[in-house]
PDB file of N, CA and C in Angstrom:
ATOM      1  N   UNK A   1     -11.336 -34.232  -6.826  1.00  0.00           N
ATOM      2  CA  UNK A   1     -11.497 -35.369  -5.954  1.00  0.00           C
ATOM      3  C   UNK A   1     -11.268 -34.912  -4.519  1.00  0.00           C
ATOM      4  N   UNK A   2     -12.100 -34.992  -3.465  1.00  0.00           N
ATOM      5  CA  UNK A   2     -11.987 -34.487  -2.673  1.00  0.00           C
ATOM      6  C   UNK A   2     -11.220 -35.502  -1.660  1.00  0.00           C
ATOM      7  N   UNK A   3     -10.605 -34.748  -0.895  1.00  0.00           N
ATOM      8  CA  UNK A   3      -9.401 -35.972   0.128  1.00  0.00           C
ATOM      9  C   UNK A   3     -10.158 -36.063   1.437  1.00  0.00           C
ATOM     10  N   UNK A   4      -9.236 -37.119   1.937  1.00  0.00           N
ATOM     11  CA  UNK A   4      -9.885 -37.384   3.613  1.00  0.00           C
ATOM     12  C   UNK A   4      -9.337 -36.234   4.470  1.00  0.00           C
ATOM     13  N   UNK A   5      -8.171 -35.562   4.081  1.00  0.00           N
ATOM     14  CA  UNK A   5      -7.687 -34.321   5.274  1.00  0.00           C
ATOM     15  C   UNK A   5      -8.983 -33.339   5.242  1.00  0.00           C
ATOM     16  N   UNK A   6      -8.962 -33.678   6.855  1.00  0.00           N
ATOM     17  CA  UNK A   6     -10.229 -32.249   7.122  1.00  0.00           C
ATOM     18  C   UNK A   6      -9.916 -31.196   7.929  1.00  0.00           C
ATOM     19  N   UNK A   7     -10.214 -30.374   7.473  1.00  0.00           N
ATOM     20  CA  UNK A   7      -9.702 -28.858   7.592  1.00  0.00           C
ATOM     21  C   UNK A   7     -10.405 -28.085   8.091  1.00  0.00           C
ATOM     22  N   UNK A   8     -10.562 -27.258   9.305  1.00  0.00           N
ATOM     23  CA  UNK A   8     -11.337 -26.182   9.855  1.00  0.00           C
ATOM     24  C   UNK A   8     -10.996 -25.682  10.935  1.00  0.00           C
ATOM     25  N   UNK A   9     -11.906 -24.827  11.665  1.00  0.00           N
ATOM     26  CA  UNK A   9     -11.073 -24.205  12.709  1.00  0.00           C
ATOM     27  C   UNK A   9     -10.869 -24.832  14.208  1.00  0.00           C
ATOM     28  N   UNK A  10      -9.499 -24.652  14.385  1.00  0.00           N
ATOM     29  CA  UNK A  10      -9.406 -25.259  15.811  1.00  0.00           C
ATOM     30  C   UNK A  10      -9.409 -24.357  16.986  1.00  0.00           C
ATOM     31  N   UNK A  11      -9.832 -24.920  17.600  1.00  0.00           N
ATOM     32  CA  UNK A  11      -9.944 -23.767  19.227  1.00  0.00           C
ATOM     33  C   UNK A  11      -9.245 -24.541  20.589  1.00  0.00           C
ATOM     34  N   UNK A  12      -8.401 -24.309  20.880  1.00  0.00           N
ATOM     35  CA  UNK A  12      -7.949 -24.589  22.363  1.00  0.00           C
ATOM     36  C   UNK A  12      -7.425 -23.724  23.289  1.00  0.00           C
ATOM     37  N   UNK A  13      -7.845 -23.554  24.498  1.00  0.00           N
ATOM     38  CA  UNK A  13      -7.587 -22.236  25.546  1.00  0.00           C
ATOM     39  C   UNK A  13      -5.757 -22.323  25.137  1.00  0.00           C
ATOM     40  N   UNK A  14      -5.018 -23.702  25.154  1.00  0.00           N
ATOM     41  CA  UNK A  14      -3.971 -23.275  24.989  1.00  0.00           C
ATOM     42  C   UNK A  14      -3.205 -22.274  23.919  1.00  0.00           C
ATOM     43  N   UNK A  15      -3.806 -22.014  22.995  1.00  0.00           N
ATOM     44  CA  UNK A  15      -4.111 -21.224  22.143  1.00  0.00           C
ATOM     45  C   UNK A  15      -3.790 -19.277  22.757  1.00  0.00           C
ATOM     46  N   UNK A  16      -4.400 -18.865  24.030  1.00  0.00           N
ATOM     47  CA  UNK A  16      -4.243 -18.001  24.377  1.00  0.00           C
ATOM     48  C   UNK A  16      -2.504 -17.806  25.248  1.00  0.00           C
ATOM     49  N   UNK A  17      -1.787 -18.936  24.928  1.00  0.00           N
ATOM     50  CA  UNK A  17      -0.336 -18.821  25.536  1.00  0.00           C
ATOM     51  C   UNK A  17       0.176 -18.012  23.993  1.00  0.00           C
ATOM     52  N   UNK A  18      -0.448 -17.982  23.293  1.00  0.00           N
ATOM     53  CA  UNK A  18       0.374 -17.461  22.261  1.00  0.00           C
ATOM     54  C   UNK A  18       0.360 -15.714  22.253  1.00  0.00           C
ATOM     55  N   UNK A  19      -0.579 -15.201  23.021  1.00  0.00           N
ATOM     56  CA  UNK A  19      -0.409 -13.510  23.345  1.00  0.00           C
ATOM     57  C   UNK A  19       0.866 -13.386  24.004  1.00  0.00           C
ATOM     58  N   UNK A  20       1.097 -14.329  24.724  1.00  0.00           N
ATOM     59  CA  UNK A  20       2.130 -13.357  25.398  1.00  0.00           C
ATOM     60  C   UNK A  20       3.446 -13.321  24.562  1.00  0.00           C
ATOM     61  N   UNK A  21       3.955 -13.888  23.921  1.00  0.00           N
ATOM     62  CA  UNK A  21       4.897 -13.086  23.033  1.00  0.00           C
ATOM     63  C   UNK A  21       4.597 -11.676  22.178  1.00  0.00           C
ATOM     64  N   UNK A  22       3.503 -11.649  22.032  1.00  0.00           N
ATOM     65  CA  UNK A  22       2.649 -10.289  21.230  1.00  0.00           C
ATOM     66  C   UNK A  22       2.961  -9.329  22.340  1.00  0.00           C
ATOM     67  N   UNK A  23       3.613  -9.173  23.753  1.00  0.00           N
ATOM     68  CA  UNK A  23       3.425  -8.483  24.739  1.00  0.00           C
ATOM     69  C   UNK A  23       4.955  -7.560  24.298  1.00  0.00           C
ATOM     70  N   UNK A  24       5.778  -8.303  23.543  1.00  0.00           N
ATOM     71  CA  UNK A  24       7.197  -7.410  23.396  1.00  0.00           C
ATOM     72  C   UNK A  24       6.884  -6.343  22.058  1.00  0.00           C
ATOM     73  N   UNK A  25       5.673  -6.254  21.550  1.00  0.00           N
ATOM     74  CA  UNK A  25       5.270  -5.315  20.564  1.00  0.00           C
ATOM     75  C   UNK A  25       5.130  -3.957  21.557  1.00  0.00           C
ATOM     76  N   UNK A  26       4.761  -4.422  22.797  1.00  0.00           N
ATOM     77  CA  UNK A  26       4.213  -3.197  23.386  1.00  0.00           C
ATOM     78  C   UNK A  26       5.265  -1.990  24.010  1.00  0.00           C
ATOM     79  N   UNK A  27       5.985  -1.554  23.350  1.00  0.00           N
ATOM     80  CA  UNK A  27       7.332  -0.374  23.258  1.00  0.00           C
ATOM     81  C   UNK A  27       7.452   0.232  24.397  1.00  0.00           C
ATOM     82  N   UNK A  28       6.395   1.292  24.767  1.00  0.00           N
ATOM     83  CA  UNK A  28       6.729   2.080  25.624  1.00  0.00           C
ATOM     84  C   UNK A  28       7.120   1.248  27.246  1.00  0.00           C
ATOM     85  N   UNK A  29       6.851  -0.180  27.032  1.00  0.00           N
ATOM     86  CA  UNK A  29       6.714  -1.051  28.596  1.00  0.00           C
ATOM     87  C   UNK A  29       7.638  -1.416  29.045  1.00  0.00           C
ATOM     88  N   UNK A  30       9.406  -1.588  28.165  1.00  0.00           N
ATOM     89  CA  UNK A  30      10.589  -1.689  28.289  1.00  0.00           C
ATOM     90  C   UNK A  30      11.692  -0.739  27.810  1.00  0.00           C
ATOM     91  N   UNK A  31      11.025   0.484  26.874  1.00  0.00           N
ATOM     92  CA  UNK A  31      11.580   1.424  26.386  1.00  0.00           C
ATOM     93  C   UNK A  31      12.565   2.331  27.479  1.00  0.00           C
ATOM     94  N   UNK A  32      13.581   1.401  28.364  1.00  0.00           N
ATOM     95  CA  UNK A  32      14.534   2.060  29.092  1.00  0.00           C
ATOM     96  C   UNK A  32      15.661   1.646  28.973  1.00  0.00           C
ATOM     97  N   UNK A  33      16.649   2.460  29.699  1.00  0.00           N
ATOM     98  CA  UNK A  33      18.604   1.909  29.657  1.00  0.00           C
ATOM     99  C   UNK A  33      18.838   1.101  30.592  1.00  0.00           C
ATOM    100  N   UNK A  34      17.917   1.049  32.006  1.00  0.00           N
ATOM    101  CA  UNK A  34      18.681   0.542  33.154  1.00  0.00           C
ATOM    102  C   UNK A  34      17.285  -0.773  32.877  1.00  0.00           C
ATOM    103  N   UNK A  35      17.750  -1.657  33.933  1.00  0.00           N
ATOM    104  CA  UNK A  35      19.107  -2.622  33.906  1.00  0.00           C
ATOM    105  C   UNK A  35      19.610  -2.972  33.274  1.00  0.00           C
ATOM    106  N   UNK A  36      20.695  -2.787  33.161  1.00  0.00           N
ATOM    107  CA  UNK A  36      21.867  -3.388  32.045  1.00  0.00           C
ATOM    108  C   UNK A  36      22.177  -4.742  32.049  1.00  0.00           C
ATOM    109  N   UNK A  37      22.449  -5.430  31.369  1.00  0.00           N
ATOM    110  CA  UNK A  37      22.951  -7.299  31.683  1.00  0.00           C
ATOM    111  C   UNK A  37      23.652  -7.650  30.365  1.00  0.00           C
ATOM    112  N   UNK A  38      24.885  -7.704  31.189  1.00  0.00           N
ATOM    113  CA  UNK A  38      26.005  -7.853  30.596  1.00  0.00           C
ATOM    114  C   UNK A  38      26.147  -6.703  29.517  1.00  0.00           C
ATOM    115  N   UNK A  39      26.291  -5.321  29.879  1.00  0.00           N
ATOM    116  CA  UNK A  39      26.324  -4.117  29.195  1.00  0.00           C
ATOM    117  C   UNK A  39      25.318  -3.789  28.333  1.00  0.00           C
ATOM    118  N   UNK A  40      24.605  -4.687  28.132  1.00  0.00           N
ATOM    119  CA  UNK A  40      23.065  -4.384  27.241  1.00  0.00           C
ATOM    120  C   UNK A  40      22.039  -3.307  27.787  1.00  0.00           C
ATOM    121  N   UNK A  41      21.429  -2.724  27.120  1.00  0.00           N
ATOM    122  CA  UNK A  41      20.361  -2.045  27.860  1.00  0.00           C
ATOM    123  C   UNK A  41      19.523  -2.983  27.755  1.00  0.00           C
ATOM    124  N   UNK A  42      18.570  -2.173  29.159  1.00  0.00           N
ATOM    125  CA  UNK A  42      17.221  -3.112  29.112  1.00  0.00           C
ATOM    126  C   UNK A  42      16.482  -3.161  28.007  1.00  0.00           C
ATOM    127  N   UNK A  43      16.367  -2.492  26.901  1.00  0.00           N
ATOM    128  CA  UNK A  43      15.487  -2.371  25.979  1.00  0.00           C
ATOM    129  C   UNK A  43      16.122  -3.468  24.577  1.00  0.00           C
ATOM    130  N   UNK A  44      17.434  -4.064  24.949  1.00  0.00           N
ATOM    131  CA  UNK A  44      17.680  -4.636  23.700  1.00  0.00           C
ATOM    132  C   UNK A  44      17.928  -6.461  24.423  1.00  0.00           C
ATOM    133  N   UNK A  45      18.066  -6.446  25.909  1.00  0.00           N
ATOM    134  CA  UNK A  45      18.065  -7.821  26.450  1.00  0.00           C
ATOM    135  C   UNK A  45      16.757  -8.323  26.454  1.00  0.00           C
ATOM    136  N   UNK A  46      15.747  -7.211  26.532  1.00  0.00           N
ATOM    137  CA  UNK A  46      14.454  -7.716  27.191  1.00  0.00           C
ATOM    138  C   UNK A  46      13.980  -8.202  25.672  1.00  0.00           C
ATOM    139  N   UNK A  47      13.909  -7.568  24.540  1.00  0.00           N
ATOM    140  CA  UNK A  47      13.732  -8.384  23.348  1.00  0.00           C
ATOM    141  C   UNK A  47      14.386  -9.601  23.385  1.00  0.00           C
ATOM    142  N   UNK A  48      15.621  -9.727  23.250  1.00  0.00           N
ATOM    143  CA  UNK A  48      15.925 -11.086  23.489  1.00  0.00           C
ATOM    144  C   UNK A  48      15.590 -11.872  23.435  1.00  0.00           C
ATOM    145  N   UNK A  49      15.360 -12.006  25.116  1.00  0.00           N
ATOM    146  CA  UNK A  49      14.551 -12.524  25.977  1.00  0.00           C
ATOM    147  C   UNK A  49      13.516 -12.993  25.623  1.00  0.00           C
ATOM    148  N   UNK A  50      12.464 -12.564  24.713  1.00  0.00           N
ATOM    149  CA  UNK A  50      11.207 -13.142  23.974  1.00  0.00           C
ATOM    150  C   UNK A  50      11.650 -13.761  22.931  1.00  0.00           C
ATOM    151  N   UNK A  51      12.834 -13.871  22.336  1.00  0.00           N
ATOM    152  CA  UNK A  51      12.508 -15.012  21.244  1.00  0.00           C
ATOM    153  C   UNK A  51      13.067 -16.401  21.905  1.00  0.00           C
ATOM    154  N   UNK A  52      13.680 -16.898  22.647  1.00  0.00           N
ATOM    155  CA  UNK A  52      12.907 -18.032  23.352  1.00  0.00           C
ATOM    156  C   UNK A  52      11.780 -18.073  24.270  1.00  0.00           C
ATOM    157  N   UNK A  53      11.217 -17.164  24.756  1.00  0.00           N
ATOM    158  CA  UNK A  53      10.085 -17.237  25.331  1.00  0.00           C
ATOM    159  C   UNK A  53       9.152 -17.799  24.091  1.00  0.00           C
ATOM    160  N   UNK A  54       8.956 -16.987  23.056  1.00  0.00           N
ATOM    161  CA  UNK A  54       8.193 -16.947  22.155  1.00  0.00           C
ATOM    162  C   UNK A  54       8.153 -18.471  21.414  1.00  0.00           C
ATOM    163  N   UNK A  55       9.720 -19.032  21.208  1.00  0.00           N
ATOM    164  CA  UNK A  55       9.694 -20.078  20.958  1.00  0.00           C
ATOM    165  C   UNK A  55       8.894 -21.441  21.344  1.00  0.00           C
ATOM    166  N   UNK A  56       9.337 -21.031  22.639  1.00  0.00           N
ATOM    167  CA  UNK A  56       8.869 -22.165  23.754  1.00  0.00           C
ATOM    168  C   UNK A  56       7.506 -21.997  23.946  1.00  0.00           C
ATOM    169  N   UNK A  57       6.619 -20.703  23.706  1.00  0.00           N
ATOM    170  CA  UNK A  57       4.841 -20.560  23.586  1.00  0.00           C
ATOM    171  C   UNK A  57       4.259 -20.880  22.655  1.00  0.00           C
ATOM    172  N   UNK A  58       5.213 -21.076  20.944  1.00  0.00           N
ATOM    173  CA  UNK A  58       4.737 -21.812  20.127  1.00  0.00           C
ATOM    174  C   UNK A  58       4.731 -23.574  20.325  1.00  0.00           C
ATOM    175  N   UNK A  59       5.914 -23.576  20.436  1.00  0.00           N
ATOM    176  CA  UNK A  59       6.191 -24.950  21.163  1.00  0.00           C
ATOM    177  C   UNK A  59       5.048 -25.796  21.931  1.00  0.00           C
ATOM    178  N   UNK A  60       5.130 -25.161  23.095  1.00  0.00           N
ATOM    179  CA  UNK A  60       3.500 -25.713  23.806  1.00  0.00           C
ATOM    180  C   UNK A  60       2.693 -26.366  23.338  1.00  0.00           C
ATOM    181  N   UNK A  61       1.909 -24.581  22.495  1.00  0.00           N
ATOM    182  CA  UNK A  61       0.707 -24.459  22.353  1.00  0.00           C
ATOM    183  C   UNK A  61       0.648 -26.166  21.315  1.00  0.00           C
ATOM    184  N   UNK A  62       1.901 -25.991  20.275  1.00  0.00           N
ATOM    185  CA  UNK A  62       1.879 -26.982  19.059  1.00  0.00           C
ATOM    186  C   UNK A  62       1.617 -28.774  19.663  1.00  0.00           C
ATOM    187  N   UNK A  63       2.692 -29.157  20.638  1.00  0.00           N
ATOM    188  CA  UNK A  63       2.327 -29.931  21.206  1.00  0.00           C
ATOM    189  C   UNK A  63       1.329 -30.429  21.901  1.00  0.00           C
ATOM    190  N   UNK A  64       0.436 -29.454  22.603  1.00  0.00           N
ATOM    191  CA  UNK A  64      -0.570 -29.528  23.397  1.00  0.00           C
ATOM    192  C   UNK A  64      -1.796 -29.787  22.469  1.00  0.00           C
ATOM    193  N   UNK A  65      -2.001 -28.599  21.188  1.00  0.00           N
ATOM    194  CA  UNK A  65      -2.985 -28.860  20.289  1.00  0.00           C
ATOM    195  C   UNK A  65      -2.866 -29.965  19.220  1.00  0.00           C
ATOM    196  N   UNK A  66      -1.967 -30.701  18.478  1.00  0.00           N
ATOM    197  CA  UNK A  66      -1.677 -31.377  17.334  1.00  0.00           C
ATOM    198  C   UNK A  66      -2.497 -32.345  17.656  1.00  0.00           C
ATOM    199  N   UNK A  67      -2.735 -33.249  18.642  1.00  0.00           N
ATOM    200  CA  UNK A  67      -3.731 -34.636  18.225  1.00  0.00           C
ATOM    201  C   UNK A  67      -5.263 -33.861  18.531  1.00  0.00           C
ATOM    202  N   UNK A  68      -5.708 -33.087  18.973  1.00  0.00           N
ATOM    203  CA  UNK A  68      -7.132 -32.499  18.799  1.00  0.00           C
ATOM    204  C   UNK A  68      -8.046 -32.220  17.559  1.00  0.00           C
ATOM    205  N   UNK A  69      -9.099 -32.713  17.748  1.00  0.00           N
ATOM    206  CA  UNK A  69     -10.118 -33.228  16.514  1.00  0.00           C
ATOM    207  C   UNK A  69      -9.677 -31.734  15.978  1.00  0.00           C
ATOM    208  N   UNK A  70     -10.532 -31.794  14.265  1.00  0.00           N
ATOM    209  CA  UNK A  70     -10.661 -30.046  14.024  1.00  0.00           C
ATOM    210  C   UNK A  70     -12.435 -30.094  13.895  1.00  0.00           C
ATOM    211  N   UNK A  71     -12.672 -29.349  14.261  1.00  0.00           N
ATOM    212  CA  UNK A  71     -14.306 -28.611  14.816  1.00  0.00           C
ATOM    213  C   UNK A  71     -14.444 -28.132  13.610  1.00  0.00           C
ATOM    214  N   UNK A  72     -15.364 -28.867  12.800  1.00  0.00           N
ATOM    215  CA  UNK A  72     -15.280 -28.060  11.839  1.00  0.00           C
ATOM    216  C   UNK A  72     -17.624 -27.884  11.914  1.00  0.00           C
ATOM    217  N   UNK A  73     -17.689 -26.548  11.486  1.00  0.00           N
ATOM    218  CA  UNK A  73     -18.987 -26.316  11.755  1.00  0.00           C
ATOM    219  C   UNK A  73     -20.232 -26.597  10.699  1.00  0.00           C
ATOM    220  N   UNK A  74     -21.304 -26.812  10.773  1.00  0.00           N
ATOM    221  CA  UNK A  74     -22.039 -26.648  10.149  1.00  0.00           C
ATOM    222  C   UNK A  74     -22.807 -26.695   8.663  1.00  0.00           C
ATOM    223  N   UNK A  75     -22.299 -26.802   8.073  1.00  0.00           N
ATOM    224  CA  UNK A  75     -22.119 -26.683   6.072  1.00  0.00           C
ATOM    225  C   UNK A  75     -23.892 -25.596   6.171  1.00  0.00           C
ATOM    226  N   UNK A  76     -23.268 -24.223   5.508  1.00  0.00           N
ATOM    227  CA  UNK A  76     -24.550 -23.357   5.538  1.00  0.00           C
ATOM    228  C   UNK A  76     -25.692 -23.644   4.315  1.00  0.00           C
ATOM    229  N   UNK A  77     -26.473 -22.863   4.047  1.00  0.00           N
ATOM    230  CA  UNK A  77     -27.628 -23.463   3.017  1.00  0.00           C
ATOM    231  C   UNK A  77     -26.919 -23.983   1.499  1.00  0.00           C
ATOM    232  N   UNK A  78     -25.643 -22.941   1.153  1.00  0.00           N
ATOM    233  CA  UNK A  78     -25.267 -23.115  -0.324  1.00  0.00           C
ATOM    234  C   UNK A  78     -24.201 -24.578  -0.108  1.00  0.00           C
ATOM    235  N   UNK A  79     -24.157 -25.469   1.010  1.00  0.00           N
ATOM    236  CA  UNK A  79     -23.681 -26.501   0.867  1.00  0.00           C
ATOM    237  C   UNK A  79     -22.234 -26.625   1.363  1.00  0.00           C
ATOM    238  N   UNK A  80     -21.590 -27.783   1.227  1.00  0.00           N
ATOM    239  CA  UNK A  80     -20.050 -28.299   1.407  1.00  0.00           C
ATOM    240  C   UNK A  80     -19.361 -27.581   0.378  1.00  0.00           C
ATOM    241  N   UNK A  81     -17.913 -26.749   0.373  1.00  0.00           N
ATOM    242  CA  UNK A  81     -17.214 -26.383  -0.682  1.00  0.00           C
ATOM    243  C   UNK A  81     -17.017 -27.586  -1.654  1.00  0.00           C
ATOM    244  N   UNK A  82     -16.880 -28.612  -1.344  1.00  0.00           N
ATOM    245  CA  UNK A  82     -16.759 -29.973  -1.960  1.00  0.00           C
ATOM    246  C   UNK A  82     -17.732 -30.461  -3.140  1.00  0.00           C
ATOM    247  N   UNK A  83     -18.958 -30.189  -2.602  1.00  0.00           N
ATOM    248  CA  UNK A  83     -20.411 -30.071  -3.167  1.00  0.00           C
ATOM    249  C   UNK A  83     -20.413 -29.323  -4.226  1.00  0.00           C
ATOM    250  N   UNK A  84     -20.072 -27.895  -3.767  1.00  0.00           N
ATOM    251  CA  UNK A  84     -19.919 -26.944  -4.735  1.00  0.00           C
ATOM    252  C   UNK A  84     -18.844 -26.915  -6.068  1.00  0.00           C
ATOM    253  N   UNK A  85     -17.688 -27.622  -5.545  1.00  0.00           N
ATOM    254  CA  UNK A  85     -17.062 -27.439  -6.664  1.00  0.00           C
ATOM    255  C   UNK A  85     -17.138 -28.613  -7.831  1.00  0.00           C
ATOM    256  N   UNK A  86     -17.756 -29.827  -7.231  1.00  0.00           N
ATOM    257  CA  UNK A  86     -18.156 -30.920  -8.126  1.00  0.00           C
ATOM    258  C   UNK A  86     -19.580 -30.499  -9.060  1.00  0.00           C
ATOM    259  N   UNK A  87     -19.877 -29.423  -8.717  1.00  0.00           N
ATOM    260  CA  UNK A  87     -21.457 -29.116  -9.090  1.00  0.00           C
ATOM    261  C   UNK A  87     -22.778 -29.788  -8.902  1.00  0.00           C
ATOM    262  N   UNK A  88     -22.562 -30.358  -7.536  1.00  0.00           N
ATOM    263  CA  UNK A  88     -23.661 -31.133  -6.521  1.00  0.00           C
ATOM    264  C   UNK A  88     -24.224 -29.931  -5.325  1.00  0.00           C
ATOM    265  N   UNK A  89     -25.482 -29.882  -5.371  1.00  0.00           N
ATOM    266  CA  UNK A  89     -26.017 -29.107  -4.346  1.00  0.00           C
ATOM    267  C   UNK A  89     -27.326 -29.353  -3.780  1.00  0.00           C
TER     268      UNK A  89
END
């Protein structure tokens, strides 16, 4: 029985706030001792530091996108998955 939740892909530019937490993957870009804060090296504050950043970019993005339609595209020649699994085509 197929339901009313519709499901597909969503796209919103806010969507691209979510790289920048992907930016503390990048090692060699904080991989130092100095500045220290509060005896930390830089390499273990500056992680930190991204998991509320990171928080707050999921955050956003979630708020900003949740009431936006979902785009869903096209149904190709072999039909709706819906179609298909009732054995209608």
């Amino acid at each position: 029985m197929p339901s009313d939740h519709k499901t597909g892909l969503r796209w919103s530019n806010w969507n691209l706030l979510l790289i920048l937490p992907l930016f503390m993957l990048i090692t060699p870009w904080f991989n130092m001792d100095e500045p220290r804060v509060l005896g930390l090296p830089f390499f273990y504050w500056y992680q930190f530091l991204f998991v509320p950043l990171g928080v707050l970019c999921v955050g956003i993005v979630y708020v900003k996108t949740k009431d936006e339609p979902v785009v869903t595209g096209k149904p190709d020649k072999l039909g709706d998955v819906d179609n298909l699994d009732e054995g209608a085509n």
